[in-house]
N, C-alpha and C. Protein backbone atom coordinates (compact mmCIF):
# COMPACT_ATOMS: atom_id res chain seq x y z
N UNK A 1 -3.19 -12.28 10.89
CA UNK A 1 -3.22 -11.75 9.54
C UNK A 1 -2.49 -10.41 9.51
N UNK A 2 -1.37 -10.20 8.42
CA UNK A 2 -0.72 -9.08 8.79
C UNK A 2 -1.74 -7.58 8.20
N UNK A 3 -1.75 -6.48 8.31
CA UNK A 3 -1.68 -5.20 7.42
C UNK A 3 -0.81 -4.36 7.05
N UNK A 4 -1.12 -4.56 5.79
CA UNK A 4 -0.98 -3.62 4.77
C UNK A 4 -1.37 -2.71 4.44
N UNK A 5 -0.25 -1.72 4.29
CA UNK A 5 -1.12 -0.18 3.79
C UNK A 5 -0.34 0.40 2.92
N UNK A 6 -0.62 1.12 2.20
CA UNK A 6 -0.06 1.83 0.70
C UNK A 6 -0.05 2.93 0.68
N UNK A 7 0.80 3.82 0.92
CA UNK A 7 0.83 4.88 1.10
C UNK A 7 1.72 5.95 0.25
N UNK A 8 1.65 7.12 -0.45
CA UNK A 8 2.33 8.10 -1.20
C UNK A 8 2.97 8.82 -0.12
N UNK A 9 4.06 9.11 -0.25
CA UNK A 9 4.93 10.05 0.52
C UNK A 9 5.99 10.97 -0.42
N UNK A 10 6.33 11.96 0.57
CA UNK A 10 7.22 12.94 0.06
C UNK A 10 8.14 13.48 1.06
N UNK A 11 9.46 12.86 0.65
CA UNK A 11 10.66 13.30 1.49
C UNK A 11 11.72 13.50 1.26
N UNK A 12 12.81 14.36 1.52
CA UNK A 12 14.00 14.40 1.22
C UNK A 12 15.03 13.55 1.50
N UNK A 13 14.89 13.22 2.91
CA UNK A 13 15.58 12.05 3.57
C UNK A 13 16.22 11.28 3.13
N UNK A 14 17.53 10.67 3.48
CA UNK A 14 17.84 9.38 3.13
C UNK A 14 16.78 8.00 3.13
N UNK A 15 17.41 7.19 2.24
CA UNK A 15 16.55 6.12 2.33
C UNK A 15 16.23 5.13 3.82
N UNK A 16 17.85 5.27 4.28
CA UNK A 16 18.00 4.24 5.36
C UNK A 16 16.66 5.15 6.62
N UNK A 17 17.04 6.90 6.75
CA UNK A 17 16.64 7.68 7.61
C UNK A 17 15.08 6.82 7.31
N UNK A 18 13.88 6.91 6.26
CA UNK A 18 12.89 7.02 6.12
C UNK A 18 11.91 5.69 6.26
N UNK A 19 13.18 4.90 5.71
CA UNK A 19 13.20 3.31 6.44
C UNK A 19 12.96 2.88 7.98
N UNK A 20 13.83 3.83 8.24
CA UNK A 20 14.11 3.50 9.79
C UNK A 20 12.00 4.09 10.57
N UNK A 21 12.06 5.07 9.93
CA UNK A 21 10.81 5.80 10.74
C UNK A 21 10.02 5.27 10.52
N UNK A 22 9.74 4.52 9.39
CA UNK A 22 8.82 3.68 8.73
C UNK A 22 8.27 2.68 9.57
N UNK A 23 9.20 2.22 9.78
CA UNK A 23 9.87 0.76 10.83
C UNK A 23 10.03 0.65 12.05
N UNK A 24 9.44 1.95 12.49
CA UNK A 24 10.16 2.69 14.05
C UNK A 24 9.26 1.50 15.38
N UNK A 25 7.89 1.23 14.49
CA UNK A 25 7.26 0.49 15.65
C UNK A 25 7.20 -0.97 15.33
N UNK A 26 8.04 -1.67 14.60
CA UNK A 26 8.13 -2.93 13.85
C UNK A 26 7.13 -3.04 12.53
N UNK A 27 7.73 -4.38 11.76
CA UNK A 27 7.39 -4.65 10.83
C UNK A 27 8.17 -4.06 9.33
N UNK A 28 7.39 -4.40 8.76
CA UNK A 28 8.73 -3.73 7.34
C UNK A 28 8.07 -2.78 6.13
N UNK A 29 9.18 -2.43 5.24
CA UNK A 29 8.39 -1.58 4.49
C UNK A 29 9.03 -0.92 3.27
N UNK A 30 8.30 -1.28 2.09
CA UNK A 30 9.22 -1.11 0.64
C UNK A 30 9.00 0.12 0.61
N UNK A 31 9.85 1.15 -0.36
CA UNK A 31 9.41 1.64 -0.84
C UNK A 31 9.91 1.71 -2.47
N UNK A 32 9.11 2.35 -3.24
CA UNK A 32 9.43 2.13 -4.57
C UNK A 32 8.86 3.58 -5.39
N UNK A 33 9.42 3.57 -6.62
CA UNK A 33 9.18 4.34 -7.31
C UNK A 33 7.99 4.68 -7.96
N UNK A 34 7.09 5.40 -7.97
CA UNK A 34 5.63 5.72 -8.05
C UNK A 34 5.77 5.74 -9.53
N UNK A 35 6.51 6.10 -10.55
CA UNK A 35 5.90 5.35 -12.21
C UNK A 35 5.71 4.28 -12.01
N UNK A 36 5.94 3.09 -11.30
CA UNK A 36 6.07 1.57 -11.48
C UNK A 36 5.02 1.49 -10.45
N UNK A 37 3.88 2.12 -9.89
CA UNK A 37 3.04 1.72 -9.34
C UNK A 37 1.78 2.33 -10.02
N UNK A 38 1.01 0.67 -10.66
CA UNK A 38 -0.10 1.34 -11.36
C UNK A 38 -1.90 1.18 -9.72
N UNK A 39 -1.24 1.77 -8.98
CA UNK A 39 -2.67 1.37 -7.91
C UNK A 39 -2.39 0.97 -6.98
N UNK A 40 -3.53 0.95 -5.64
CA UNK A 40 -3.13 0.22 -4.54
C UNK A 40 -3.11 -1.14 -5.25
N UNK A 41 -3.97 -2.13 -5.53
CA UNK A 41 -4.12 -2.81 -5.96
C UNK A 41 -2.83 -3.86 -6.14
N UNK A 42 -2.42 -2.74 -7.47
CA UNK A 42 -0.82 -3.79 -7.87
C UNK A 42 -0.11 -3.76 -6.68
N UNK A 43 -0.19 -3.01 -5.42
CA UNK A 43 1.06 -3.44 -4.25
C UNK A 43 0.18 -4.19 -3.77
N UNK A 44 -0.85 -4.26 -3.41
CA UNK A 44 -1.72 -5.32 -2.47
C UNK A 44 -1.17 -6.72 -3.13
N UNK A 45 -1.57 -6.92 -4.45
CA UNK A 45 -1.26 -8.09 -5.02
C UNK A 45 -0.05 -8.51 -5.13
N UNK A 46 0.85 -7.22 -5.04
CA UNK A 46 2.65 -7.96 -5.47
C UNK A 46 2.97 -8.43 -4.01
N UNK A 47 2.34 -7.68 -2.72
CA UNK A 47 2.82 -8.21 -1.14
C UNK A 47 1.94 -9.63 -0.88
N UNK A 48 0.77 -9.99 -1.33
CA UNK A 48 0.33 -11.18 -1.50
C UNK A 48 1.08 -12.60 -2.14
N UNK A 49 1.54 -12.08 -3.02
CA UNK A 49 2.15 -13.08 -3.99
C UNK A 49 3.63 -13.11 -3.52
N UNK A 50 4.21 -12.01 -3.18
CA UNK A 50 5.65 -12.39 -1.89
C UNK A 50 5.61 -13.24 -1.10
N UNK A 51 4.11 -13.07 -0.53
CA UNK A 51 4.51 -13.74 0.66
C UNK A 51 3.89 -15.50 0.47
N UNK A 52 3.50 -15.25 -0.25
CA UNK A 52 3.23 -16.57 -0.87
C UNK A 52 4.24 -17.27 -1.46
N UNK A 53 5.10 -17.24 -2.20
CA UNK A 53 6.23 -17.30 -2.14
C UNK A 53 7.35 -18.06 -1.20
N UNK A 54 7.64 -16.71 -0.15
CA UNK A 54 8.38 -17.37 1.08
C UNK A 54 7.57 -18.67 1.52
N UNK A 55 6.43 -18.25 2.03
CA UNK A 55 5.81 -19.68 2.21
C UNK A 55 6.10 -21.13 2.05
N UNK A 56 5.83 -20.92 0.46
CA UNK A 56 5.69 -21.87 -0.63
C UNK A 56 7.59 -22.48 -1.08
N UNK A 57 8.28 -21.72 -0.32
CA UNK A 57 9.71 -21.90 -0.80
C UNK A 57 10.11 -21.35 -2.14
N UNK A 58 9.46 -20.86 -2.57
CA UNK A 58 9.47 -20.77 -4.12
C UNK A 58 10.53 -19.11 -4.37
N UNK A 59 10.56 -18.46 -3.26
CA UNK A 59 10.91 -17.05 -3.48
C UNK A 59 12.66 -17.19 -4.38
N UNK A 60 12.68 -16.15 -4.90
CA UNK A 60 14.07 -15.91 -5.58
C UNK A 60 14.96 -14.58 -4.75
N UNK A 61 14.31 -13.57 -4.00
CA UNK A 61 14.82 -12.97 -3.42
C UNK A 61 15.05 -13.20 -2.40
N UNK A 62 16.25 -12.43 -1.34
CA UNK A 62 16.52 -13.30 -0.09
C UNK A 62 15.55 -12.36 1.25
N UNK A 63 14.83 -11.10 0.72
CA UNK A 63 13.82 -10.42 1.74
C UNK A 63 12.98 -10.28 1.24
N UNK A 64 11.71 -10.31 2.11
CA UNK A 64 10.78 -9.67 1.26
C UNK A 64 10.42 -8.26 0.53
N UNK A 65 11.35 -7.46 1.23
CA UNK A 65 11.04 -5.68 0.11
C UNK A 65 11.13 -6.35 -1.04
N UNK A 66 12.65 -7.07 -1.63
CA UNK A 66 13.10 -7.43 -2.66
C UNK A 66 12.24 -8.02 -3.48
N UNK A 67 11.86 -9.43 -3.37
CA UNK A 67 10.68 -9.94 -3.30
C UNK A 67 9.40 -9.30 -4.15
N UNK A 68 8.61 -7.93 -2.71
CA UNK A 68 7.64 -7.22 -3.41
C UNK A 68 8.16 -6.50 -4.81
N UNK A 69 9.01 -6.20 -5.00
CA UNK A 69 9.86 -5.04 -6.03
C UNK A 69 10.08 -5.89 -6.60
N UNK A 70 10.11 -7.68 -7.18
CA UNK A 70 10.10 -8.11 -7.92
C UNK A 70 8.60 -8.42 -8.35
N UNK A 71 8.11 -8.77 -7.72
CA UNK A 71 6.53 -8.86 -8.44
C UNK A 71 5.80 -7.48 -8.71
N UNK A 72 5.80 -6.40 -8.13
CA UNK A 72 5.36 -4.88 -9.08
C UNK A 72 6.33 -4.90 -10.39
N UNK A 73 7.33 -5.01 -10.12
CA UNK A 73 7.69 -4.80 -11.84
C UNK A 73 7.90 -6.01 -12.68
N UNK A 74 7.52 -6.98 -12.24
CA UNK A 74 7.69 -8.44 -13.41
C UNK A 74 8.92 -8.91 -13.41
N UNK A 75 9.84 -8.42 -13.15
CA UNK A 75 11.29 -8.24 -13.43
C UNK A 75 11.62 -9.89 -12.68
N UNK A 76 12.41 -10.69 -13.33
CA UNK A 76 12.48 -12.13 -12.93
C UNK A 76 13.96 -11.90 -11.61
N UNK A 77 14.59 -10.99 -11.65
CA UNK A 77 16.35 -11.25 -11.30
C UNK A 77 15.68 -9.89 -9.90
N UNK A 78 15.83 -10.03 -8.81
CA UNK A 78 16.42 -9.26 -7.77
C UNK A 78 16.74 -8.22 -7.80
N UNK A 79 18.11 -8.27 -8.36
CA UNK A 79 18.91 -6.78 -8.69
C UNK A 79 18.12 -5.56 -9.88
N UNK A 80 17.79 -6.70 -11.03
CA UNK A 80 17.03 -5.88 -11.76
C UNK A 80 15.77 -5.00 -11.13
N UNK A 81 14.84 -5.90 -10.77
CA UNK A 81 14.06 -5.48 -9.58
C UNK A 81 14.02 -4.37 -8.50
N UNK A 82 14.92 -4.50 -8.52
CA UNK A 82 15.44 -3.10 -7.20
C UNK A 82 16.09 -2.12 -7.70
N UNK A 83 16.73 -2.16 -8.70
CA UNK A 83 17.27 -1.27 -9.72
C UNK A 83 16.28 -0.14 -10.28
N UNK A 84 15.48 -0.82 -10.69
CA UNK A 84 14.05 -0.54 -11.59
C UNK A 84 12.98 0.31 -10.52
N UNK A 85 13.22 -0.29 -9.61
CA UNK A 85 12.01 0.14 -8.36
C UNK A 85 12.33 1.01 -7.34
N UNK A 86 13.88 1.21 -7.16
CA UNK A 86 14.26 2.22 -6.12
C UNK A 86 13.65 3.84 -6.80
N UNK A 87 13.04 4.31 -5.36
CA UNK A 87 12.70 5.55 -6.14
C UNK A 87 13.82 6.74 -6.45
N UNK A 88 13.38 7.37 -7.37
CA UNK A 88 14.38 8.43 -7.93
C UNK A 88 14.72 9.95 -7.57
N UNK A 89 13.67 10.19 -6.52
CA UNK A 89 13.70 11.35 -6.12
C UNK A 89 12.91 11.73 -4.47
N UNK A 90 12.80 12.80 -4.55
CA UNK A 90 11.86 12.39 -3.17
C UNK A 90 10.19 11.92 -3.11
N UNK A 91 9.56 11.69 -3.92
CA UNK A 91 7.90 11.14 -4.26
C UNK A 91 8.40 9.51 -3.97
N UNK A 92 7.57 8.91 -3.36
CA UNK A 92 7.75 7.54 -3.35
C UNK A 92 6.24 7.12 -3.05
N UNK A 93 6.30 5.67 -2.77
CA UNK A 93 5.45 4.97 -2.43
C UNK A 93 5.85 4.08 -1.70
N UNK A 94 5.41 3.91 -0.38
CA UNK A 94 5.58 3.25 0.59
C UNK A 94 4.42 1.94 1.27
N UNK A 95 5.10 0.97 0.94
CA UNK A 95 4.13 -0.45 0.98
C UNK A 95 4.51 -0.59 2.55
N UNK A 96 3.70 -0.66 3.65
CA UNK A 96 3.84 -0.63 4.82
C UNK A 96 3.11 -2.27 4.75
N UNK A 97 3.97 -3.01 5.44
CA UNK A 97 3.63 -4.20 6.12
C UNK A 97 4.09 -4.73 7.46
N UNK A 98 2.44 -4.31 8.30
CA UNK A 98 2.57 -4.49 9.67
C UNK A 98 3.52 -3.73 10.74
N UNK A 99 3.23 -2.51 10.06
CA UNK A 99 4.51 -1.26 10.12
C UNK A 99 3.28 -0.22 10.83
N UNK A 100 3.99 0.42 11.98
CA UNK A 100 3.20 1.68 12.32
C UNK A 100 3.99 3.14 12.13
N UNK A 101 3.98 3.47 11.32
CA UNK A 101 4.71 4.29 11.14
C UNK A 101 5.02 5.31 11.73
N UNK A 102 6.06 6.11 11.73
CA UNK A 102 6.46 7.27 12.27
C UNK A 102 6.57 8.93 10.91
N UNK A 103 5.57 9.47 10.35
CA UNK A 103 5.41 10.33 9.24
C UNK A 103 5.87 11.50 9.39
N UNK A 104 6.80 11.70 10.41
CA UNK A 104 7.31 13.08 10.88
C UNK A 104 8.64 13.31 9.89
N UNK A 105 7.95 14.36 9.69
CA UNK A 105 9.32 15.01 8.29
C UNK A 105 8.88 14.95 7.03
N UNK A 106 7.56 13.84 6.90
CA UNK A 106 7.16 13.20 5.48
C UNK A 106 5.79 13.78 5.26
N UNK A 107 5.76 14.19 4.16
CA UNK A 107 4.39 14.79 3.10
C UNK A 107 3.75 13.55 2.75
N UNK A 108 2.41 13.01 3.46
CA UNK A 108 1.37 12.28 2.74
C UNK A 108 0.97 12.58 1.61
N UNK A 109 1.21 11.74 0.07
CA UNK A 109 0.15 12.16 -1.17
C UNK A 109 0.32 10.65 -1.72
N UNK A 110 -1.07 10.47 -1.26
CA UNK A 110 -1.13 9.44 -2.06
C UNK A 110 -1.51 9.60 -3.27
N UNK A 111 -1.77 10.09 -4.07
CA UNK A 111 -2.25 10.66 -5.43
C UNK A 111 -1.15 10.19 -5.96
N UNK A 112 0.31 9.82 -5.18
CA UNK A 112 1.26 9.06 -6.09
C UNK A 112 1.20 7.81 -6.25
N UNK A 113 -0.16 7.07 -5.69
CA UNK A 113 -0.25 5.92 -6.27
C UNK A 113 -0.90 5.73 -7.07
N UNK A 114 -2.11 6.30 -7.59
CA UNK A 114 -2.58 6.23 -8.60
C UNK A 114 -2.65 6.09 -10.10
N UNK A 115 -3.00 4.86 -10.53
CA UNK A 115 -2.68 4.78 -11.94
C UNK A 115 -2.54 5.63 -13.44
N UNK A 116 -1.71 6.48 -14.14
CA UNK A 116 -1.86 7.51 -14.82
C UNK A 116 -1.39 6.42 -16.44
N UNK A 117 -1.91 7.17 -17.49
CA UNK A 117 -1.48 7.03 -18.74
C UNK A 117 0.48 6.86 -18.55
N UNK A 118 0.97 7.38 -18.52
CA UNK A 118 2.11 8.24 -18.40
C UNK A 118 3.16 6.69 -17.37
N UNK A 119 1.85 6.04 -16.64
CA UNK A 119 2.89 4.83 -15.30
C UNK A 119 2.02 3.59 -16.39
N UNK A 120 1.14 3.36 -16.94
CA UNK A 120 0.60 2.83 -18.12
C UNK A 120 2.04 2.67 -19.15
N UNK A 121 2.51 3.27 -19.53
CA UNK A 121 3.53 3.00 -20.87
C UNK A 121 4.61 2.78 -19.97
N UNK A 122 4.80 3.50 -18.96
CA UNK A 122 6.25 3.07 -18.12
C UNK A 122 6.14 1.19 -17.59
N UNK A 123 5.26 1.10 -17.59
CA UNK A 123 4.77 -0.39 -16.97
C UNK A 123 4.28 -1.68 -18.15
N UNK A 124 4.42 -0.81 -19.46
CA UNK A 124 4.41 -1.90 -20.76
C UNK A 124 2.59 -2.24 -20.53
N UNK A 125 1.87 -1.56 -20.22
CA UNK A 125 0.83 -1.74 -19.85
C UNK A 125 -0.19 -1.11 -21.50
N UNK A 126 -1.00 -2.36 -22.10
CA UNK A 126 -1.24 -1.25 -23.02
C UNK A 126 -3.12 -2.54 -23.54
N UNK A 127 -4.03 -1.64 -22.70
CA UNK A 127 -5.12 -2.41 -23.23
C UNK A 127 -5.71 -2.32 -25.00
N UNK A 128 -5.46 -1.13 -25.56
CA UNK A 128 -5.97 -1.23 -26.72
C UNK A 128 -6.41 -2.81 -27.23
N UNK A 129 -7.63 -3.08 -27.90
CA UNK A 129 -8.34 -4.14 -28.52
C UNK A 129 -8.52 -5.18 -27.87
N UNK A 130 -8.96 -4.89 -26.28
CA UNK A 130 -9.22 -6.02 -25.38
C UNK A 130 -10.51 -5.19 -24.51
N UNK A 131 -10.97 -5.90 -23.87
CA UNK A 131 -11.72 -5.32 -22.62
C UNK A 131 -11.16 -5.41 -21.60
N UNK A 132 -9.83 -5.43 -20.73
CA UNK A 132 -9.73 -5.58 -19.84
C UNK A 132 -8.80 -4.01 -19.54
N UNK A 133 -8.26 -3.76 -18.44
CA UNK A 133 -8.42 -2.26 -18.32
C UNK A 133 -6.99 -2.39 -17.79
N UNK A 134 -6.18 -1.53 -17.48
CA UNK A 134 -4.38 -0.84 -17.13
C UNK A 134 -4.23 -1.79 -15.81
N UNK A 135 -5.13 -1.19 -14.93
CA UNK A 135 -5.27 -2.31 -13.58
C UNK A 135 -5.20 -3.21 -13.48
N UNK A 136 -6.26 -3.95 -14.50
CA UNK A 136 -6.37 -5.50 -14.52
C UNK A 136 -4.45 -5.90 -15.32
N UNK A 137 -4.27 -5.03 -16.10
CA UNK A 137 -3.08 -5.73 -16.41
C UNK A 137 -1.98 -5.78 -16.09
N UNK A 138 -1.76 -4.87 -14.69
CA UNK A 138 -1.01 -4.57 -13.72
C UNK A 138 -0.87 -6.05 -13.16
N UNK A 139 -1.97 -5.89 -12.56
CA UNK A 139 -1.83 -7.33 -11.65
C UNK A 139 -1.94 -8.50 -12.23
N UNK A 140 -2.06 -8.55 -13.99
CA UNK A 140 -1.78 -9.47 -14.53
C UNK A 140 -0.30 -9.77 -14.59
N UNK A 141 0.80 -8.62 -14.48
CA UNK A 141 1.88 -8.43 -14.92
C UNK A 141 2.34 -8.77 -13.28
N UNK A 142 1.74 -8.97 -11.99
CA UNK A 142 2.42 -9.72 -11.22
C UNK A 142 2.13 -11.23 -10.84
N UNK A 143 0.81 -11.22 -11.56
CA UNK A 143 0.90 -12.72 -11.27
C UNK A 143 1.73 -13.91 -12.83
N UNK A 144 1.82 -12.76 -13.71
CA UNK A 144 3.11 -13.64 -14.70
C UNK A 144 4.11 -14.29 -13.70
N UNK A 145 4.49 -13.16 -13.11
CA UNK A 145 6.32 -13.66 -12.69
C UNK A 145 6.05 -14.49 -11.47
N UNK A 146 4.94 -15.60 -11.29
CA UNK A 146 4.97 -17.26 -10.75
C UNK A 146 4.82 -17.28 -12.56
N UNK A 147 3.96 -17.56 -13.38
CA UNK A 147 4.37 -18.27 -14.41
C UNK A 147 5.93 -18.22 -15.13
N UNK A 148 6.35 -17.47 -14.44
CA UNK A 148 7.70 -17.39 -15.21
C UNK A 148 8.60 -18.12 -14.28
N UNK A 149 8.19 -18.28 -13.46
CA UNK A 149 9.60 -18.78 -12.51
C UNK A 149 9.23 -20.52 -12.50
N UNK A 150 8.38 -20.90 -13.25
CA UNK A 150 8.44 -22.72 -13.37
C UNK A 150 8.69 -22.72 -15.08
C-alpha cells in the first residue's frame, strides 16, 4: 500500500531543483498551487482516484502528477490541468507519494493547505442552500471528472 502525505511548503527553487529533493529517496510527487487546494482531503481523494484510473485503463494523462492535477481541479484536458495547477510563486503544496523527502532549503507550512473562503470561490465551490459543506464539494468536484470522462 503506497503513502501519501500532503504537505505545504515554501521555496524559491526551481521546480525541477525541488522535484528532484522531493524525489531524492524514490517515489513521486506533485506539486500544485495552494488556491486550488481546498484540504488534505481533496489531494488524498484526487491521488486515489489517479490511481484508480491507471489501474482501470481509464487515465487521460500520460503520468500520474498530471493525472492528480487533473482530478484536484476537475479540469477534463491535461494541459489545462497543469496550466491551472502549476504553482505561481514560491507557497506550494506538495502531494508526496511514497516519496521520502529531502526538506533542506524548504519552509514547512502546511496552513497552505487548508481550505479558505478565498480557495472556495477560486475552486467554483459554493454551498449556499444545501447542507453539505466546501470540503464535501471539493471532493465532489473530483469525483465528477470519472463522471465526465464516460
Amino acid at each position: 500500500m503506497e503513502k501519501v502525505e500532503v504537505i505545504g511548503i515554501i521555496c524559491s527553487d526551481t521546480m525541477d531543483s525541488i522535484l528532484d529533493r522531493l524525489t531524492a529517496n524514490g517515489g513521486e510527487a506533485v506539486l500544485v498551487e495552494p488556491l486550488y487546494v481546498y484540504g488534505r482531503l481533496h489531494c488524498l481523494s484526487a491521488v486515489a482516484h489517479a490511481r484508480r484510473s491507471f489501474s482501470e485503463g481509464t487515465n487521460r494523462a500520460r503520468d500520474l502528477p498530471a493525472e492528480v492535477m487533473m482530478y484536484l481541479s476537475g479540469e477534463r484536458q491535461a494541459s489545462r490541468a497543469i496550466s491551472r495547477m502549476r504553482p505561481r510563486g514560491d507557497r506550494m503544496v506538495a502531494i508526496l507519494i511514497d516519496a521520502g523527502p529531502d526538506l533542506t532549503g524548504m519552509i514547512r507550512d502546511d496552513s497552505l493547505i487548508d481550505g479558505t473562503p478565498d480557495k472556495a470561490v477560486a475552486l467554483g465551490l459554493d454551498p449556499k442552500g444545501t447542507s453539505v459543506t466546501c470540503e464535501q464539494l471539493a471532493l465532489e468536484l473530483v469525483a465528477m471528472l470519472d463522471v465526465e470522462k464516460y
